[in-house]
N, C-alpha and C. Protein backbone atom coordinates (compact mmCIF):
# COMPACT_ATOMS: atom_id res chain seq x y z
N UNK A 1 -99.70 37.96 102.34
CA UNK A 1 -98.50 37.60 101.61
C UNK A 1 -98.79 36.38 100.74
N UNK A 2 -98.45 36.69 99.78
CA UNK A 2 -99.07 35.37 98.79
C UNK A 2 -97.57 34.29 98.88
N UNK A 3 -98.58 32.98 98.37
CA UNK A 3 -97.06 31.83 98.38
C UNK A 3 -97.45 31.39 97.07
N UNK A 4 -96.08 30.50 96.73
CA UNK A 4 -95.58 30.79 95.39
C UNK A 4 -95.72 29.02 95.61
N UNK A 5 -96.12 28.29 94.38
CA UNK A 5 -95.69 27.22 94.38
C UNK A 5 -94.92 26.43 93.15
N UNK A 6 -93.89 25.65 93.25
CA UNK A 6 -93.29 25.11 92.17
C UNK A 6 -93.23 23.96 91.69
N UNK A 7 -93.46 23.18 90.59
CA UNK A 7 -94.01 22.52 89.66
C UNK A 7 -92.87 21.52 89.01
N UNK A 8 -93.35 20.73 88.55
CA UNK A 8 -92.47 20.00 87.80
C UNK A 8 -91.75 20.37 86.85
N UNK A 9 -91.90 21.34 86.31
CA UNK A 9 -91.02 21.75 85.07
C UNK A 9 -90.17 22.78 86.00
N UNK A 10 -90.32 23.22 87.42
CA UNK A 10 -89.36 24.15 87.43
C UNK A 10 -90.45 25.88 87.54
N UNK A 11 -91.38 25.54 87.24
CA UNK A 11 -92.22 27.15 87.06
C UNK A 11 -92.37 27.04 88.71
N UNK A 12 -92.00 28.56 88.93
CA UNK A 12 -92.50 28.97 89.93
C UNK A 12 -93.54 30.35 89.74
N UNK A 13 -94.91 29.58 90.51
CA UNK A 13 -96.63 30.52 90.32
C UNK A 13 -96.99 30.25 91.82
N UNK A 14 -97.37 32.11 91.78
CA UNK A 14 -98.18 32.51 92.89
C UNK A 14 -99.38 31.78 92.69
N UNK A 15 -99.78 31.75 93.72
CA UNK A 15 -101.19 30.36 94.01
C UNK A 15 -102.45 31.72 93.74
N UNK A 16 -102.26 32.80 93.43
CA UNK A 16 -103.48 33.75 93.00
C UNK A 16 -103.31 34.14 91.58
N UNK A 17 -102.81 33.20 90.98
CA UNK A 17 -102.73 33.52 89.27
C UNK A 17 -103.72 32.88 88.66
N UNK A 18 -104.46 33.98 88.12
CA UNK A 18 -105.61 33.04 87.54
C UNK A 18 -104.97 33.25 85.81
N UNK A 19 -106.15 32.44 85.11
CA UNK A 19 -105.98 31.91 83.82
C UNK A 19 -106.91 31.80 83.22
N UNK A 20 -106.86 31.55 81.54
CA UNK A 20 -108.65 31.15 81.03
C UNK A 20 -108.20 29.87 80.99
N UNK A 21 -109.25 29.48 79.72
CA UNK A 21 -108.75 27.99 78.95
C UNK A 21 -107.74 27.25 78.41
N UNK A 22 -107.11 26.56 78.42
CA UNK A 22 -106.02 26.23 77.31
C UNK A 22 -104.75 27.07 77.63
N UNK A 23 -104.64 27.34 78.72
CA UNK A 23 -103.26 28.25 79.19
C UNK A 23 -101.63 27.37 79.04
N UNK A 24 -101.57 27.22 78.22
CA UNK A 24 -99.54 26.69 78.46
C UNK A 24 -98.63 27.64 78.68
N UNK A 25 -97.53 26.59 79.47
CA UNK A 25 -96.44 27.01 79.92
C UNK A 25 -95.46 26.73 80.19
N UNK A 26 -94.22 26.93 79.50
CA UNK A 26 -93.13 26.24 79.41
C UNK A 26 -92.13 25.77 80.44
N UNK A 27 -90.53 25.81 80.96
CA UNK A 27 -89.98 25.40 81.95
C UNK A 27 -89.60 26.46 82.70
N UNK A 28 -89.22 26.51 83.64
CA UNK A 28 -88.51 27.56 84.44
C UNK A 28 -89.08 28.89 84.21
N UNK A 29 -90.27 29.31 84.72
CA UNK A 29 -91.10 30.22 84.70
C UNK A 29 -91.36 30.66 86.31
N UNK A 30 -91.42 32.46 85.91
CA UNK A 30 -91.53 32.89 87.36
C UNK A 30 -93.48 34.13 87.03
N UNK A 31 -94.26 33.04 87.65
CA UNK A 31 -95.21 34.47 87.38
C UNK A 31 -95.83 34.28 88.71
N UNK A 32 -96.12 36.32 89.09
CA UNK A 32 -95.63 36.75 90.18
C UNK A 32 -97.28 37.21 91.07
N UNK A 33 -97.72 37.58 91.68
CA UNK A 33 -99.06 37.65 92.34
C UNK A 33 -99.91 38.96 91.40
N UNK A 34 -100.93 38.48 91.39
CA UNK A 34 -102.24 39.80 90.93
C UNK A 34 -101.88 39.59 89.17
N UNK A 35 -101.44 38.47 89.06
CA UNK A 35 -101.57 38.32 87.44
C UNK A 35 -102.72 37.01 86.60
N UNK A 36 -103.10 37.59 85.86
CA UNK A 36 -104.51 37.51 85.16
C UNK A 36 -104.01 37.46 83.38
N UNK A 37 -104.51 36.01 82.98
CA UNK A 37 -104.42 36.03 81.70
C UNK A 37 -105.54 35.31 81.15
N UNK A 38 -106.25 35.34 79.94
CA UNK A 38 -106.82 34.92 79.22
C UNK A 38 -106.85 33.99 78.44
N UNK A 39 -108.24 33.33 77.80
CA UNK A 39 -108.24 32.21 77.15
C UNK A 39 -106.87 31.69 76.23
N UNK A 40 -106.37 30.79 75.69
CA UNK A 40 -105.37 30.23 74.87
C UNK A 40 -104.05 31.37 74.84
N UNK A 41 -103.79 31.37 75.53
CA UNK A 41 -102.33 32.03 76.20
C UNK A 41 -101.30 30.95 76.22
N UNK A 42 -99.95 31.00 75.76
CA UNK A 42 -99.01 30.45 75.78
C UNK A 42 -97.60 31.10 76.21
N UNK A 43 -97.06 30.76 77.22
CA UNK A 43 -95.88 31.30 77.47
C UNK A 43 -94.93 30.36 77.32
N UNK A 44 -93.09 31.02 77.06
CA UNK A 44 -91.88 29.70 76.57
C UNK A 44 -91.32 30.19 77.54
N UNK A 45 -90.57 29.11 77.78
CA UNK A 45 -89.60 28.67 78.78
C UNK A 45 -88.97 30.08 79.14
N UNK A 46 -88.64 29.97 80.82
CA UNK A 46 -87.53 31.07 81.36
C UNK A 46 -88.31 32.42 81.24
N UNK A 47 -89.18 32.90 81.23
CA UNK A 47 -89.98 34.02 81.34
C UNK A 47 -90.71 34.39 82.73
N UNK A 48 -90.57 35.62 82.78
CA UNK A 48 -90.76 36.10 83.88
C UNK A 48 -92.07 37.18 83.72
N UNK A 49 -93.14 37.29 84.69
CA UNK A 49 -94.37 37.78 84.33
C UNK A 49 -94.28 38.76 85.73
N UNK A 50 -94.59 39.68 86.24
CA UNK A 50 -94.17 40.30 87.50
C UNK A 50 -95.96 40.75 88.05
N UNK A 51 -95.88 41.37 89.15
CA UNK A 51 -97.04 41.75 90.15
C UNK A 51 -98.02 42.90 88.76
N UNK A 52 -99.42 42.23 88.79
CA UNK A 52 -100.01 43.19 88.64
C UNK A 52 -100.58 43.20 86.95
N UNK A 53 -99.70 42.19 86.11
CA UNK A 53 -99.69 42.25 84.39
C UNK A 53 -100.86 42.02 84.21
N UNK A 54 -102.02 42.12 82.99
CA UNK A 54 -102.70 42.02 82.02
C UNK A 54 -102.55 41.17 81.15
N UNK A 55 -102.75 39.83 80.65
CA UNK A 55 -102.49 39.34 79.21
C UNK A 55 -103.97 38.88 78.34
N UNK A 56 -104.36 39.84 77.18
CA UNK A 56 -106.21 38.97 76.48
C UNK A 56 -105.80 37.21 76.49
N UNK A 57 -106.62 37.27 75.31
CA UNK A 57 -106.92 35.84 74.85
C UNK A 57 -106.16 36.33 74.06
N UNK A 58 -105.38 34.41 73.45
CA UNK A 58 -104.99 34.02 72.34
C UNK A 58 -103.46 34.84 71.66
N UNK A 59 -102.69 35.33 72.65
CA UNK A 59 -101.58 35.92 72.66
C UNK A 59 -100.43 34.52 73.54
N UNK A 60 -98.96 34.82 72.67
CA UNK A 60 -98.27 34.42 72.73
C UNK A 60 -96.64 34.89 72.93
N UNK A 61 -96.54 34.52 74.47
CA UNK A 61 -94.66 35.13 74.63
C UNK A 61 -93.91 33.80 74.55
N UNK A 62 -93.33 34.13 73.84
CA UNK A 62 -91.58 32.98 73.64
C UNK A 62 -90.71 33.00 74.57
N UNK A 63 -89.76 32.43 74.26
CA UNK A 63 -88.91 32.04 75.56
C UNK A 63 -88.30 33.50 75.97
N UNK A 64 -87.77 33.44 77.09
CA UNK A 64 -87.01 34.50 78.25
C UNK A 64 -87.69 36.23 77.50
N UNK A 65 -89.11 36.00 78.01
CA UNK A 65 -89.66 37.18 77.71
C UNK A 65 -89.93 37.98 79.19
N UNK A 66 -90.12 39.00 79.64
CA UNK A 66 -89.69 39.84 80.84
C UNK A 66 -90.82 40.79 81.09
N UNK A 67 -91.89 40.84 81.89
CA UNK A 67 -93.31 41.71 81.50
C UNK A 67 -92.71 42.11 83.14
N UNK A 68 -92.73 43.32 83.27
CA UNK A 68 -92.20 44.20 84.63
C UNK A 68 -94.20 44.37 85.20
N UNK A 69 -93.81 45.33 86.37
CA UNK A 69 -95.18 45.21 86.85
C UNK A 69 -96.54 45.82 86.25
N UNK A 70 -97.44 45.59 85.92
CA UNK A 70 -98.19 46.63 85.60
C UNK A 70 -98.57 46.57 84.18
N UNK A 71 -97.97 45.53 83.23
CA UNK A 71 -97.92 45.52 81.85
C UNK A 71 -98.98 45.19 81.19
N UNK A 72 -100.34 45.80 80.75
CA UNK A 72 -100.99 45.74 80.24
C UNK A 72 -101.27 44.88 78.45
N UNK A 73 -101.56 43.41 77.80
CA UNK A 73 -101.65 43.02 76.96
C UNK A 73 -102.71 42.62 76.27
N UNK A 74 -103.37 43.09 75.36
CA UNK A 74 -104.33 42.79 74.52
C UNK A 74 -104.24 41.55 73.87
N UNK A 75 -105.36 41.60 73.12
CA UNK A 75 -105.67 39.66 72.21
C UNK A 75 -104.85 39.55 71.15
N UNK A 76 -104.60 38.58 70.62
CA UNK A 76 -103.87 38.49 69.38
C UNK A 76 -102.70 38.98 69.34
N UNK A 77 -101.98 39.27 70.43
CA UNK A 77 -100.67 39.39 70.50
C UNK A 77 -99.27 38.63 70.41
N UNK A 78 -97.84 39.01 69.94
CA UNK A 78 -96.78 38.05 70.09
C UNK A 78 -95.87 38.67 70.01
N UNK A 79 -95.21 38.02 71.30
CA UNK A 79 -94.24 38.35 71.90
C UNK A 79 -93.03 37.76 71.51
N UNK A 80 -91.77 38.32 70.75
CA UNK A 80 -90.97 37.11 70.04
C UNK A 80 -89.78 37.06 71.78
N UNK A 81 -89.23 35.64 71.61
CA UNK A 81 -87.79 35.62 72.39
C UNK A 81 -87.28 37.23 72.95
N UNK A 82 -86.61 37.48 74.40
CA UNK A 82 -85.65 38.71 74.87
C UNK A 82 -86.35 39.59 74.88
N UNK A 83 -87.80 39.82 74.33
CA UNK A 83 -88.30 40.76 74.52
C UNK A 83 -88.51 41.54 76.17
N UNK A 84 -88.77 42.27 76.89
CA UNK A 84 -88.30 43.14 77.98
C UNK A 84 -89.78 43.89 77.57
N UNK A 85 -90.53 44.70 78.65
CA UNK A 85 -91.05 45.90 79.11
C UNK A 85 -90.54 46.18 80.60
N UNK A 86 -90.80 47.74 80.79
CA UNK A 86 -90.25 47.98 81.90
C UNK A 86 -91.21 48.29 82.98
N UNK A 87 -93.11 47.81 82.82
CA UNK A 87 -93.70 48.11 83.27
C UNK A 87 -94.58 49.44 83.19
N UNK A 88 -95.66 49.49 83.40
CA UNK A 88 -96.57 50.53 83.23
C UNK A 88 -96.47 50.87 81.77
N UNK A 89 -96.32 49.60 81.14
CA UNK A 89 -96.90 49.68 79.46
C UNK A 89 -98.05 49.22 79.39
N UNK A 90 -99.03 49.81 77.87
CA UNK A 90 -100.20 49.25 77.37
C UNK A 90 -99.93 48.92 76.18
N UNK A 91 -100.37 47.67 75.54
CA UNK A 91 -100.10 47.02 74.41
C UNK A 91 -101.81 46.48 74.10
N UNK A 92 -101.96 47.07 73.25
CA UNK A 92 -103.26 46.83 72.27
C UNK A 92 -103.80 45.68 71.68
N UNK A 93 -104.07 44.96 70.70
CA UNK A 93 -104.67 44.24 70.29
C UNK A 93 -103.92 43.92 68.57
N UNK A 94 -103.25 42.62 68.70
CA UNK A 94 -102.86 42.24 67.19
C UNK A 94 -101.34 42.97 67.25
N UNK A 95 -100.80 43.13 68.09
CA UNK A 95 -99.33 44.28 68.21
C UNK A 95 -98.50 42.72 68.14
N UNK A 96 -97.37 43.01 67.45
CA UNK A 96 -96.57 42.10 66.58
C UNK A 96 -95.12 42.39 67.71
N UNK A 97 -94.19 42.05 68.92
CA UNK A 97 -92.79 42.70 69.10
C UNK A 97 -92.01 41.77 68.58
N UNK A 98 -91.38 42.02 67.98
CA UNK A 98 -90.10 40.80 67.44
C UNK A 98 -88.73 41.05 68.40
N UNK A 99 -88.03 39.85 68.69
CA UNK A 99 -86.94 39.53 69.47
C UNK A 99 -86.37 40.97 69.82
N UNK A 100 -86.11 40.67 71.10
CA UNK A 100 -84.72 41.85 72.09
C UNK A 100 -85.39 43.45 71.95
N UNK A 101 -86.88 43.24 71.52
CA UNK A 101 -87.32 45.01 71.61
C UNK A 101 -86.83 45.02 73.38
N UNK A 102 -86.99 46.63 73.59
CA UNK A 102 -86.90 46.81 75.27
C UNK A 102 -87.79 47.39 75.39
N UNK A 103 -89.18 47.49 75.38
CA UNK A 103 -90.11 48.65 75.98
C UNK A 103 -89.81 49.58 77.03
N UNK A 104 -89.73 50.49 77.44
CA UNK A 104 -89.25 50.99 78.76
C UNK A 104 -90.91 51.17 79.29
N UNK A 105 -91.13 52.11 80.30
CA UNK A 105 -92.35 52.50 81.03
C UNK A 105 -92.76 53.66 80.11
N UNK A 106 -93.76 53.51 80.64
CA UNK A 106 -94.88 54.68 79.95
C UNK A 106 -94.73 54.84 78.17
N UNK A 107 -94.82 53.40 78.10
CA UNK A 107 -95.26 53.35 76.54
C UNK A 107 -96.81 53.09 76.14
N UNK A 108 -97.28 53.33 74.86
CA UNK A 108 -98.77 53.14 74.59
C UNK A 108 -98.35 52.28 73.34
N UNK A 109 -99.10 51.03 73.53
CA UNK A 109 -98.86 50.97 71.59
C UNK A 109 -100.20 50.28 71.57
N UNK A 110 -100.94 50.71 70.35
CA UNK A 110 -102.36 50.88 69.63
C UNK A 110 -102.67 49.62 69.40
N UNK A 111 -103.35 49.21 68.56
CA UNK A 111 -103.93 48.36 67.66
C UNK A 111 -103.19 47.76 66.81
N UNK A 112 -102.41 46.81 66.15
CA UNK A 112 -101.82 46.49 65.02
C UNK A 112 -101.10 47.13 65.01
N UNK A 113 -100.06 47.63 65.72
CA UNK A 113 -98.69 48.12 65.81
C UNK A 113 -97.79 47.12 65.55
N UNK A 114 -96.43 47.04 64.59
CA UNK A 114 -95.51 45.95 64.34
C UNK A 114 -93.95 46.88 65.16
N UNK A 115 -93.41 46.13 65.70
CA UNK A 115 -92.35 46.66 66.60
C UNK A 115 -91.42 45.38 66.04
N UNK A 116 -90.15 46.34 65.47
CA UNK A 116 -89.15 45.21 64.92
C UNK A 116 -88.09 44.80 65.87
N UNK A 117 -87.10 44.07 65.62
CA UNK A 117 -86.08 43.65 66.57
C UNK A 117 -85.31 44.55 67.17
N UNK A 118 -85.14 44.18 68.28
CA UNK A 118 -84.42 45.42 69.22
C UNK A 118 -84.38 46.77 68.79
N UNK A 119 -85.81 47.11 68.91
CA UNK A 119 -86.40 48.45 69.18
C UNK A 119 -85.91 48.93 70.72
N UNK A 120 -85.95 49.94 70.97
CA UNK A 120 -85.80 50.00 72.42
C UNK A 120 -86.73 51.55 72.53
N UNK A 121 -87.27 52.45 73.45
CA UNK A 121 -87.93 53.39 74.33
C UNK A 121 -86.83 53.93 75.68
N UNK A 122 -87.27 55.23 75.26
CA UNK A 122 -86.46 55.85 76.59
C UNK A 122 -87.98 56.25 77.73
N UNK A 123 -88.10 56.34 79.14
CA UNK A 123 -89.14 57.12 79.36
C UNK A 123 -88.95 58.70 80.20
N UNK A 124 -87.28 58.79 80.03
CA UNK A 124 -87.21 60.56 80.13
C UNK A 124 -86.18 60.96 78.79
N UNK A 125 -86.60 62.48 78.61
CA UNK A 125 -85.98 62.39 77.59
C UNK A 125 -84.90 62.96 77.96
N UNK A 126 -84.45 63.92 78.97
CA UNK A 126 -83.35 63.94 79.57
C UNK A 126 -83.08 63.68 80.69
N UNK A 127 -81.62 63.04 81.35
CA UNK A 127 -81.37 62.85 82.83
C UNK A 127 -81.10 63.68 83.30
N UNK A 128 -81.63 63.70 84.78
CA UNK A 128 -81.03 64.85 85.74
C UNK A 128 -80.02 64.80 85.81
N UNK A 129 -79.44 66.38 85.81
CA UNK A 129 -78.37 66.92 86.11
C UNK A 129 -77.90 66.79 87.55
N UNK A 130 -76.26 66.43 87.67
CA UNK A 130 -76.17 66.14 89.23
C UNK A 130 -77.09 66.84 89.78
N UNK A 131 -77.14 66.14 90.67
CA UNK A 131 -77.85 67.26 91.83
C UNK A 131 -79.31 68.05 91.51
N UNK A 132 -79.57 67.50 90.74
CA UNK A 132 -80.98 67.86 89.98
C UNK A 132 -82.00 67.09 90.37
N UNK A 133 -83.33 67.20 89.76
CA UNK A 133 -84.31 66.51 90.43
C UNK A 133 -84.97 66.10 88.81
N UNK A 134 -85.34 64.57 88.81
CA UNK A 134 -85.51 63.53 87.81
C UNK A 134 -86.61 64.29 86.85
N UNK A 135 -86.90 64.55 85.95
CA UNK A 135 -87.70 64.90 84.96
C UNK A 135 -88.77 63.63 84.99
N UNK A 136 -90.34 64.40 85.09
CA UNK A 136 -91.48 63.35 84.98
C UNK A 136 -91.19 62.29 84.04
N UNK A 137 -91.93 61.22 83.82
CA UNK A 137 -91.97 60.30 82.81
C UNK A 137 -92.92 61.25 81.26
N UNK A 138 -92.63 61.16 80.52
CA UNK A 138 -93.30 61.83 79.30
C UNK A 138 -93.95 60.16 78.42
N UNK A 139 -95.39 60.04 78.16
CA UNK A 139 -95.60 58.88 77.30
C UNK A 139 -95.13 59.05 76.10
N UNK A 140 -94.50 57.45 75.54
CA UNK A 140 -94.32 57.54 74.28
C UNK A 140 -95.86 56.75 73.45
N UNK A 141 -96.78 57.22 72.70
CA UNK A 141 -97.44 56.68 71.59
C UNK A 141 -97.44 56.37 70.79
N UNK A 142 -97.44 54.85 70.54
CA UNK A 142 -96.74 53.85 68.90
C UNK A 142 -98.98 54.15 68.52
N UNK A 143 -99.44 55.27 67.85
CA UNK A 143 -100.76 54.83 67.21
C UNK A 143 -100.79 53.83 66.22
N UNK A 144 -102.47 53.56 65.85
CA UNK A 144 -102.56 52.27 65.04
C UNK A 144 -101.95 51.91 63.80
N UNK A 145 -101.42 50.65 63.70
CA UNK A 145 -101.45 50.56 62.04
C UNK A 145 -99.62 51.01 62.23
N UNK A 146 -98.96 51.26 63.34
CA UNK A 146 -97.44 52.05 62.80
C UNK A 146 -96.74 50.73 62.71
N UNK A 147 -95.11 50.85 61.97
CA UNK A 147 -94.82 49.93 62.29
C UNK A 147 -92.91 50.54 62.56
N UNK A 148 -92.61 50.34 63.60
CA UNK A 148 -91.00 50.90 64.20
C UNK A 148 -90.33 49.85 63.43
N UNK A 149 -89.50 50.56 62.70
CA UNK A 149 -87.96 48.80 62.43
C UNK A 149 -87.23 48.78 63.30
N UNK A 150 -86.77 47.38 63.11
CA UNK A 150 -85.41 46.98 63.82
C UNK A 150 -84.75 48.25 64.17
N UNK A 151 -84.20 47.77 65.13
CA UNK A 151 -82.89 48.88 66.13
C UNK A 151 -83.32 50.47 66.27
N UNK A 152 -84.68 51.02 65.95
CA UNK A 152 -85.12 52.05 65.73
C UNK A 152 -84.94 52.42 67.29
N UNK A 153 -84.45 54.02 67.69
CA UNK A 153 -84.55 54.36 68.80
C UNK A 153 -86.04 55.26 69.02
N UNK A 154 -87.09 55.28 70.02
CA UNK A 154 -87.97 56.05 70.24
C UNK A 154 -87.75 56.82 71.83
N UNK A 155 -87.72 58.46 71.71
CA UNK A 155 -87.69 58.80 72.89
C UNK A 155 -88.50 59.28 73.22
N UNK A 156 -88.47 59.65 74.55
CA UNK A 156 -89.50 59.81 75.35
C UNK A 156 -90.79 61.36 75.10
N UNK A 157 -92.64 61.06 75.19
CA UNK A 157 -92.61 62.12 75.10
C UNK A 157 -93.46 62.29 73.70
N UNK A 158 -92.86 61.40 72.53
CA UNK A 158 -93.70 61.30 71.09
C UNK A 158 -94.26 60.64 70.78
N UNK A 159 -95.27 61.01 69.75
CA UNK A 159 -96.17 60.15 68.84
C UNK A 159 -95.98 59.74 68.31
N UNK A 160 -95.71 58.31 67.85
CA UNK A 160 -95.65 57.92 66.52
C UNK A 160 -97.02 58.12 65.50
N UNK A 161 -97.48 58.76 64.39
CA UNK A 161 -98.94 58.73 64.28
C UNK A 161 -99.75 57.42 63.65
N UNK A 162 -100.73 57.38 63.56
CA UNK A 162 -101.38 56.30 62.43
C UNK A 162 -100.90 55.96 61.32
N UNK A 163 -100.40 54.97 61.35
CA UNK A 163 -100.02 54.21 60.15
C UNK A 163 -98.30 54.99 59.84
N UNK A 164 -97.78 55.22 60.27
CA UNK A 164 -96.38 55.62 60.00
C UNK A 164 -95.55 54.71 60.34
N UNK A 165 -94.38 54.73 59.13
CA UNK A 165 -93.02 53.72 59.24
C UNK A 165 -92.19 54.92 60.23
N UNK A 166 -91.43 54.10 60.79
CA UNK A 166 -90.04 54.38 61.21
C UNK A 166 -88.99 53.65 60.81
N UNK A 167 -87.96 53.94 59.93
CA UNK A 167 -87.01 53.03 59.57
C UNK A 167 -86.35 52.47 60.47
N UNK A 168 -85.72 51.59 59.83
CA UNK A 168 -84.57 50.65 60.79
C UNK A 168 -82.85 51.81 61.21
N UNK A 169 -83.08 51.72 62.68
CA UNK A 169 -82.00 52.44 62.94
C UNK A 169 -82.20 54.01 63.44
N UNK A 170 -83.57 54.36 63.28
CA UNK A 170 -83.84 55.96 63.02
C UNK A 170 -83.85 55.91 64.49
N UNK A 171 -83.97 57.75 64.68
CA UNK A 171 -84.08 58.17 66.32
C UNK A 171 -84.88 59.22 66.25
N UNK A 172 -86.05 58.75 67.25
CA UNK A 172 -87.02 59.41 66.86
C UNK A 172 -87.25 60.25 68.18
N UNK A 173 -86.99 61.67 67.72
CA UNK A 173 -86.71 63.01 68.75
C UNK A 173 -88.38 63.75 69.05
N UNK A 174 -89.00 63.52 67.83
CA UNK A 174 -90.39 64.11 67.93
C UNK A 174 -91.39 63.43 67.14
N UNK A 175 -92.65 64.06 67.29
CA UNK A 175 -93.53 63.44 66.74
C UNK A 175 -93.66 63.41 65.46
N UNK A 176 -94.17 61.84 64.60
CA UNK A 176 -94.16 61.74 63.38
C UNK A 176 -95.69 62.01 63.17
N UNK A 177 -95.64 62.23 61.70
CA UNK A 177 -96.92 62.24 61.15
C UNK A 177 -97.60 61.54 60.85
N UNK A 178 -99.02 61.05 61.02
CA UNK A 178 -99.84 59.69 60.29
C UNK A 178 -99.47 59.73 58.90
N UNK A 179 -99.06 58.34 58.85
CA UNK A 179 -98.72 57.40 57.20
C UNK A 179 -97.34 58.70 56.97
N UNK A 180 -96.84 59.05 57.87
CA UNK A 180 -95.19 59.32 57.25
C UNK A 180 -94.48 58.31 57.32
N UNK A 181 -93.00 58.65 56.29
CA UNK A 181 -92.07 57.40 56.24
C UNK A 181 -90.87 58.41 56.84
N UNK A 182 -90.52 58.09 58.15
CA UNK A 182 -89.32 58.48 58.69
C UNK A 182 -88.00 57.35 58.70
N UNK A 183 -87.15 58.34 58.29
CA UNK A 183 -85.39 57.69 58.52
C UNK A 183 -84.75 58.56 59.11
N UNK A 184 -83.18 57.80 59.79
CA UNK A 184 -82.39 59.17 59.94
C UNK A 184 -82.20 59.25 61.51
N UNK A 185 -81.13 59.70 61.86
CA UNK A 185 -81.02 60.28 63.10
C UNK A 185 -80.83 62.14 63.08
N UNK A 186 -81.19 62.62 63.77
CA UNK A 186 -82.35 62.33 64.15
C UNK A 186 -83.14 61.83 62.79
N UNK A 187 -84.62 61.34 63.23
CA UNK A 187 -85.28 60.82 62.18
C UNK A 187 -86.31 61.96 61.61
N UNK A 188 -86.20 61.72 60.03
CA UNK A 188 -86.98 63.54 59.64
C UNK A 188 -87.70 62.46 58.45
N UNK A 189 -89.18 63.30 58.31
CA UNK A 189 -90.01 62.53 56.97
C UNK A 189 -89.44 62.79 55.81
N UNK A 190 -89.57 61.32 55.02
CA UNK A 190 -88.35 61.30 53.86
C UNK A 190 -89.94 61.58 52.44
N UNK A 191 -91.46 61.05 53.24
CA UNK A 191 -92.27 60.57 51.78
C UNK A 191 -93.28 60.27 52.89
N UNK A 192 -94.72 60.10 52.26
CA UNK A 192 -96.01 59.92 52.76
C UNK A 192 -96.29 58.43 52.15
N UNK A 193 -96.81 57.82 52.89
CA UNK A 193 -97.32 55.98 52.33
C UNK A 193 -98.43 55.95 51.38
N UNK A 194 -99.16 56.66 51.42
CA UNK A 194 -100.36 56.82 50.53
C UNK A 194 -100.27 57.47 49.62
């Protein structure tokens, strides 16, 4: 059973959290056992890191950011304010989330993926019916180079492809095409980027 110890600012850290170099960390912080982060890492105040996360080098979460168990983070990452995963996400390398996204579980996002403000992920695409039995998790894939806008819904199950927009607001029912420009609820390709 691991013990937790608490600090002058208020952070409470499991005594098996390791770290690289240059690790900061702001006030009232909860990070939780079997978590592992890398060189020049910075976390803000009121954030919560749970059993089991991933963070590279040289990535940055802002205040009251929420990494559930299991959350996998690459280098060069940033995490804006409210951001949320729901665990058993992978986040790539150079991936941009801006404020109040919600990741849910069983998301993938690539390389240089930009995720705008309160994006959110479903990870079924439908609920059981009373008395029914829960539908698997289906992955959602943000590939490289995409970038989701603000308030964009993604459900469960699709690709986003290489290098494709999703507009702000769209709902995205199926898979897009590399370097398409989707809008729309549902969201349908309006034009190609190239």
């Amino acid at each position: 059973m691991a013990n937790f110890k608490t600090d002058e600012n208020g952070n409470r850290i499991s005594d098996d959290f390791k770290h690289g170099a240059n690790f900061k960390i702001g006030r009232f912080c909860h990070i939780d056992t079997d978590v592992i982060v890398g060189d020049n890492v910075s976390v803000g105040d009121y954030t919560k890191i749970m059993p089991g996360t991933r963070i590279g080098n040289n990535t940055l979460l802002m205040d009251y950011v929420k990494l559930m168990p299991k959350t996998v983070i690459g280098d060069d990452c940033k995490l804006d304010d409210y951001v949320n995963t729901s665990g058993y996400v992978k986040i790539g390398n150079r991936v941009r989330i801006k404020r109040c996204s919600m990741i849910g579980q069983a998301v993938e996002a690539e390389d240089d993926v930009w995720i705008g403000s309160g994006v959110s992920t479903t990870r079924i695409k439908h609920p059981k019916p009373v008395g029914g039995e829960e539908k698997k998790e289906e992955w959602i894939v943000f590939k490289k180079n995409c970038v989701i806008s603000s308030r964009a819904l993604v459900l469960a199950g699709t690709i986003v492809g290489e290098g494709a927009v999703v507009g702000a607001g769209a709902v995205v029912t199926r898979d897009c095409e590399p370097d398409g420009v989707y809008v729309g609820s549902p969201a349908r390709l309006i034009r190609k980027r190239k």
